[in-house]
Protein backbone atom coordinates (compact mmCIF):
# COMPACT_ATOMS: atom_id res chain seq x y z
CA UNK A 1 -2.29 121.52 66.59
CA UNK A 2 -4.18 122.64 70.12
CA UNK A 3 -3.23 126.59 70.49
CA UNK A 4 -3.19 125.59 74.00
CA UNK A 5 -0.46 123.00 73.49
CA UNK A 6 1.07 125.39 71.32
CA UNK A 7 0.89 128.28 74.16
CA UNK A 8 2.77 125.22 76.73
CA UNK A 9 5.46 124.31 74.38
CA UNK A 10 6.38 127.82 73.81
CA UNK A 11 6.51 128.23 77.80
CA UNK A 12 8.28 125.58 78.26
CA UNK A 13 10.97 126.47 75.55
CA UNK A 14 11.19 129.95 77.45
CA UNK A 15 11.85 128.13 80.84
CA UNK A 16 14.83 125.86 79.23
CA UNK A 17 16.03 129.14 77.32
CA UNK A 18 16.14 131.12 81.04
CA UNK A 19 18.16 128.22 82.82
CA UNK A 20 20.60 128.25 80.21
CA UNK A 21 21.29 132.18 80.51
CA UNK A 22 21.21 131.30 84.33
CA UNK A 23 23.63 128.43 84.14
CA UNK A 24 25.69 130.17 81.66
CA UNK A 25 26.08 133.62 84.40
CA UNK A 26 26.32 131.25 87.41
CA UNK A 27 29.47 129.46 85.14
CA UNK A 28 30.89 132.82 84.17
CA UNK A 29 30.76 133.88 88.02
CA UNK A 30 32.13 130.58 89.61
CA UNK A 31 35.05 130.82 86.92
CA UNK A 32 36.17 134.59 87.52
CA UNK A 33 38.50 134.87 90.60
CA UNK A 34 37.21 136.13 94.43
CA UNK A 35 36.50 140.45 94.21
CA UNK A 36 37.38 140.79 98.00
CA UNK A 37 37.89 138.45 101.03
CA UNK A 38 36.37 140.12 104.78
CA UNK A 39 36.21 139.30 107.98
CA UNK A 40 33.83 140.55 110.69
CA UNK A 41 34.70 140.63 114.20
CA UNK A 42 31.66 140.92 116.44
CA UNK A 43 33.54 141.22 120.03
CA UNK A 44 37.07 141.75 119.28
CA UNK A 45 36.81 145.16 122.09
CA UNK A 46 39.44 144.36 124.29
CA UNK A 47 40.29 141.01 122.63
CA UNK A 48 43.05 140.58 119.88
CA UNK A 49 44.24 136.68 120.31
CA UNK A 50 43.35 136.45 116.88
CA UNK A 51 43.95 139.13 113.78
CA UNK A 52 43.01 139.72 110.52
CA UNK A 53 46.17 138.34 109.25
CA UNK A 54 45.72 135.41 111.34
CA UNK A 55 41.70 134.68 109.83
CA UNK A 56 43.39 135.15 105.79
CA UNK A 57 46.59 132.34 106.92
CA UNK A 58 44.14 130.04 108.47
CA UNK A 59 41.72 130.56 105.06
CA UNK A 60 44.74 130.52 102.92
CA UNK A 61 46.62 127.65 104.48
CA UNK A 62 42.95 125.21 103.61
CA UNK A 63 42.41 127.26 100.71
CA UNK A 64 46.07 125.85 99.77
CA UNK A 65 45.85 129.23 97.09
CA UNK A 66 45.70 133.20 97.61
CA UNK A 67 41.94 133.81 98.15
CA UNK A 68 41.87 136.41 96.00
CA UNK A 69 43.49 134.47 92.97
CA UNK A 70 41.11 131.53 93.61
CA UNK A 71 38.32 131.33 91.15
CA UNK A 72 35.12 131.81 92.94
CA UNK A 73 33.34 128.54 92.42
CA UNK A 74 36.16 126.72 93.59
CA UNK A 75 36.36 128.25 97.24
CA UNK A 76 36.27 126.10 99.80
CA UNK A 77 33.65 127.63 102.48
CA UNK A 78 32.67 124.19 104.52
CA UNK A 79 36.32 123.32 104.69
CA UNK A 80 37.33 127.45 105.78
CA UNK A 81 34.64 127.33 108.42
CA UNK A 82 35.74 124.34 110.14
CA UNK A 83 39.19 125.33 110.24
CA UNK A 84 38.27 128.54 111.66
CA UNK A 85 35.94 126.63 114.59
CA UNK A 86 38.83 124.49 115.55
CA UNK A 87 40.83 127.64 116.55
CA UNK A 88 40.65 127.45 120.43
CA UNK A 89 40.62 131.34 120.03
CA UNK A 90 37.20 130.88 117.90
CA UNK A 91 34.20 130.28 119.64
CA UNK A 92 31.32 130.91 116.64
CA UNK A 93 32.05 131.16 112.88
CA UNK A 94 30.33 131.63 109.23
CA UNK A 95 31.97 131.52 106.25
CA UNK A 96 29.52 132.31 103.00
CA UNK A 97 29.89 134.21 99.23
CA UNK A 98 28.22 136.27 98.26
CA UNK A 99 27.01 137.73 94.36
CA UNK A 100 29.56 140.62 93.98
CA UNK A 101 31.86 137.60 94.36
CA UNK A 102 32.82 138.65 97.83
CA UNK A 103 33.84 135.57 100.73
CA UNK A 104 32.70 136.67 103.97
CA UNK A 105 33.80 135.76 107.31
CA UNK A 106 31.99 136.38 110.44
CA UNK A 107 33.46 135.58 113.65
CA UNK A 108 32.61 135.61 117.28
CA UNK A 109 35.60 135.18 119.50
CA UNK A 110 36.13 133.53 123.53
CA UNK A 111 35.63 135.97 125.35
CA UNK A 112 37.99 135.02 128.44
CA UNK A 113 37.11 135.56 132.23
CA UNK A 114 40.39 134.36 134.07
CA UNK A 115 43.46 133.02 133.57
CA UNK A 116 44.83 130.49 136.05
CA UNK A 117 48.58 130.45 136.49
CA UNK A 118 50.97 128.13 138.18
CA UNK A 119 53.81 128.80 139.40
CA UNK A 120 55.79 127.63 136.50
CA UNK A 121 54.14 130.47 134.53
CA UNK A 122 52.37 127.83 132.93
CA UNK A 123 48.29 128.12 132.74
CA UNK A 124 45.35 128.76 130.35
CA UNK A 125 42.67 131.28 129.96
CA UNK A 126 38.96 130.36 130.93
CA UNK A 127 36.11 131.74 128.66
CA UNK A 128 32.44 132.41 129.34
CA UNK A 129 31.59 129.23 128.79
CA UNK A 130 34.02 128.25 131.69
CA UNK A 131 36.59 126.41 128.57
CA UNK A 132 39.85 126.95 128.40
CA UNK A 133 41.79 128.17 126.01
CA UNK A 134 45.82 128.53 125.06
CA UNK A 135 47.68 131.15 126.21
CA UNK A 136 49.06 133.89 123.82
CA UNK A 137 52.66 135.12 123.56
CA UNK A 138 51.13 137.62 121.02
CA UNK A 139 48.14 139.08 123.30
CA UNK A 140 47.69 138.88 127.24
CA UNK A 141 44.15 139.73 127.94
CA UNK A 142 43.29 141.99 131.32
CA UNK A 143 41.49 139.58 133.46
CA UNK A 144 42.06 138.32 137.03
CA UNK A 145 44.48 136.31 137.64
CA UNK A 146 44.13 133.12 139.94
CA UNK A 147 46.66 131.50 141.51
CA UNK A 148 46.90 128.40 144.29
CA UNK A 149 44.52 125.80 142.63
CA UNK A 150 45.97 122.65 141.30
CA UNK A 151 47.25 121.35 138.40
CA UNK A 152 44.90 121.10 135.36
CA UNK A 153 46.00 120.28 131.70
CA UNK A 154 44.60 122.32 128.71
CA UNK A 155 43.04 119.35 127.10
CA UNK A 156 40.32 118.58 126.44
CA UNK A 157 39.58 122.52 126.52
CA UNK A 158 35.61 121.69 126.89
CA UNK A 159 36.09 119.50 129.78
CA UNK A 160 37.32 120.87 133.71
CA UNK A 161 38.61 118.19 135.22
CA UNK A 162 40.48 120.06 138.37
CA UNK A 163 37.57 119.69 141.32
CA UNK A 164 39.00 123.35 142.75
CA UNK A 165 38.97 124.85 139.15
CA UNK A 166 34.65 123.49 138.99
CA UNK A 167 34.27 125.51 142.68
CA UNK A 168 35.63 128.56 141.16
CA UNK A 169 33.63 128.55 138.24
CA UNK A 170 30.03 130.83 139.68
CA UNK A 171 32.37 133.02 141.60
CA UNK A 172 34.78 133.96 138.26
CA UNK A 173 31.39 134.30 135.95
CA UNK A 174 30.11 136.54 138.56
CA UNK A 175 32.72 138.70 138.63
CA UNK A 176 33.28 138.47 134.55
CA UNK A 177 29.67 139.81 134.52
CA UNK A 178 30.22 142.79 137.08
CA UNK A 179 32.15 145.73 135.15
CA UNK A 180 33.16 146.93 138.63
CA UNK A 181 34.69 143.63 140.18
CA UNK A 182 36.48 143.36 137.20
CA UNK A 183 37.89 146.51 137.46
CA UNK A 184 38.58 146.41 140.83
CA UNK A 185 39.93 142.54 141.11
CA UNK A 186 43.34 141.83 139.98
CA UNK A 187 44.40 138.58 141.92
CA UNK A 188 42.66 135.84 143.39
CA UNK A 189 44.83 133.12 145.41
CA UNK A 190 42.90 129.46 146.46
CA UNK A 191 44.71 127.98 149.95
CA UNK A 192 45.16 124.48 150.88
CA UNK A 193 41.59 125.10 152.77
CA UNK A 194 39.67 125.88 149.81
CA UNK A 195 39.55 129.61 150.54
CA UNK A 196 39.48 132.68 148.61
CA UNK A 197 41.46 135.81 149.32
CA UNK A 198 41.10 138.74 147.10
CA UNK A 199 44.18 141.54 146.00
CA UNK A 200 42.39 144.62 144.80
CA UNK A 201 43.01 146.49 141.58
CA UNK A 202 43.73 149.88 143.50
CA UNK A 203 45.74 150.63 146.63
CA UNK A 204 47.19 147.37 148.47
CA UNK A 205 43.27 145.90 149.59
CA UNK A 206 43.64 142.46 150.55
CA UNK A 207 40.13 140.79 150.66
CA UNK A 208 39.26 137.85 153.13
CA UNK A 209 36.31 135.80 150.63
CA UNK A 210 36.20 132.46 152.21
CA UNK A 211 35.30 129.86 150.52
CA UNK A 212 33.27 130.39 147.11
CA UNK A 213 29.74 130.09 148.95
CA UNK A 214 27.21 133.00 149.05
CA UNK A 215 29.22 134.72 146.54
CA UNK A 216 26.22 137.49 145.56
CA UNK A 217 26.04 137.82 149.45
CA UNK A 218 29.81 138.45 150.32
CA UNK A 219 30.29 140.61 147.29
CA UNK A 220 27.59 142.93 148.20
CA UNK A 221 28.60 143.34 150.88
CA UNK A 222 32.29 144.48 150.05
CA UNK A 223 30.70 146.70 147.52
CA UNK A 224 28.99 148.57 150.12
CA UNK A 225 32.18 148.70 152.73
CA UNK A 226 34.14 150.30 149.73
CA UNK A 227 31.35 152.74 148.86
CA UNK A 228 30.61 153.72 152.02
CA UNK A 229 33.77 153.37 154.22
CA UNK A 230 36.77 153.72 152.27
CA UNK A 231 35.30 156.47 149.84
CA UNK A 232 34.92 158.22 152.51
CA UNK A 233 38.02 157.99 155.20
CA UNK A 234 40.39 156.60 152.18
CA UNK A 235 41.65 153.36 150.43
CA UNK A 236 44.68 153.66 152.72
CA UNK A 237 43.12 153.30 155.67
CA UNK A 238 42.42 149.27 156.19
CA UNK A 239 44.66 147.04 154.53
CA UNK A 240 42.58 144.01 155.27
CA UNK A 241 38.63 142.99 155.02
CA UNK A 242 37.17 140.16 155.34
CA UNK A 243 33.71 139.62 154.26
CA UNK A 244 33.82 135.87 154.92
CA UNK A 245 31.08 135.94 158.07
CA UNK A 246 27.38 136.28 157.03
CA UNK A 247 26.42 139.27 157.45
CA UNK A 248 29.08 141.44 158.32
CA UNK A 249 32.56 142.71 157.51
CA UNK A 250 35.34 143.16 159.39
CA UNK A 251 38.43 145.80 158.54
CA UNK A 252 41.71 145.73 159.92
């Protein structure tokens, strides 16, 4: 026989023999139950709509077993993920295993920007993305409240349908992305002329916006009024400014 033939058929026995230990370990693994089931939270600061105990029912519930009792090979991570995504609390999520038979969950939650009540106390949250999303009667998250605009349902949550909820939507992302307006901005109310007027945070402020048009514009300029003015002669001095007229601000 050709040594070199010999040489390739020993190889190749080799390769077969390695697979099998493989297959073997990779059976051995898939049959021995879960070590330890995680989640990560990458933005749960200031933002508990959904716990740790909430993540383990949702897995569990799909799971239809204890994670931890379930033998490895048999978890069911495309199934887990999707369940997870459909939460309206959920905006991003991974679900993968990993060797030291670990299932991992990594989560990135809605971050919300407003929440629009009506007068029944009804209302929903809306997100950086400008969705909406459920209400909580576990968590109520600190953001501003707005009031006055009409009626909008919560489905679909991807989908604004309200046209005064779609003006709203540059002026409420630019405060969400200012840490002092959101600080200082507890209350907006809409009026039957499309108008914006502002309830402060601290003190009894009432702030005349306008309409939400030349929003960077107006802001700035109320930032400066309450740096420069009321820092100086006190927040109990005006009750009332309006920065509604370009370029200017008037204080009563």
């Amino acid at each position: 026989m050709n040594p070199k033939v010999k040489k390739i058929a020993l190889y190749g026995g080799l390769v077969a023999v390695s697979w099998l230990i493989v297959g073997v370990g990779v059976a051995r693994q898939n049959s021995r139950e879960v070590n330890d089931f995680k989640a990560v939270v990458h933005n749960d600061e200031n933002n508990h709509f959904l716990s740790w105990e909430d993540v383990h029912k949702i897995a569990e519930d799909i799971q239809g077993n204890p994670i931890r009792e379930t033998p490895f090979g048999e978890i069911k991570i495309a199934e887990i993920e999707q369940g997870l995504l459909e939460n309206p609390y959920v905006r991003k999520a991974e679900v993968f295993k990993e060797l030291s038979r670990d299932v991992i969950v990594e989560l990135e939650l809605r971050r919300p920007l407003a929440r629009v009540i009506y007068e029944d106390g009804s209302g929903f949250y809306l997100d950086q993305d400008f969705q909406k999303i459920d209400l909580s009667h576990k968590y109520s998250a600190n953001v501003v409240l707005v009031r006055g605009v009409e009626w909008e349902p919560l489905l679909p949550r991807d989908t604004i349908l309200s046209q005064e909820v779609k003006e709203m939507q540059k002026f409420l992302k630019h405060i969400g992305e200012d840490d002092f307006l959101r600080s200082q901005i507890s209350e907006v109310v809409r009026d039957d002329l499309g108008e914006l007027t502002l309830y402060s945070e601290v003190g009894d402020l009432v702030i005349k916006f306008g309409k939400p048009v030349r929003i960077t514009e107006k802001f700035d300029n109320m930032k400066l009024f309450l740096d420069k003015v009321l820092n100086q002669v006190g927040w109990d001095k005006y009750r009332e400014i309006s920065v509604k007229y370009r370029g200017q601000v008037i204080a009563r």
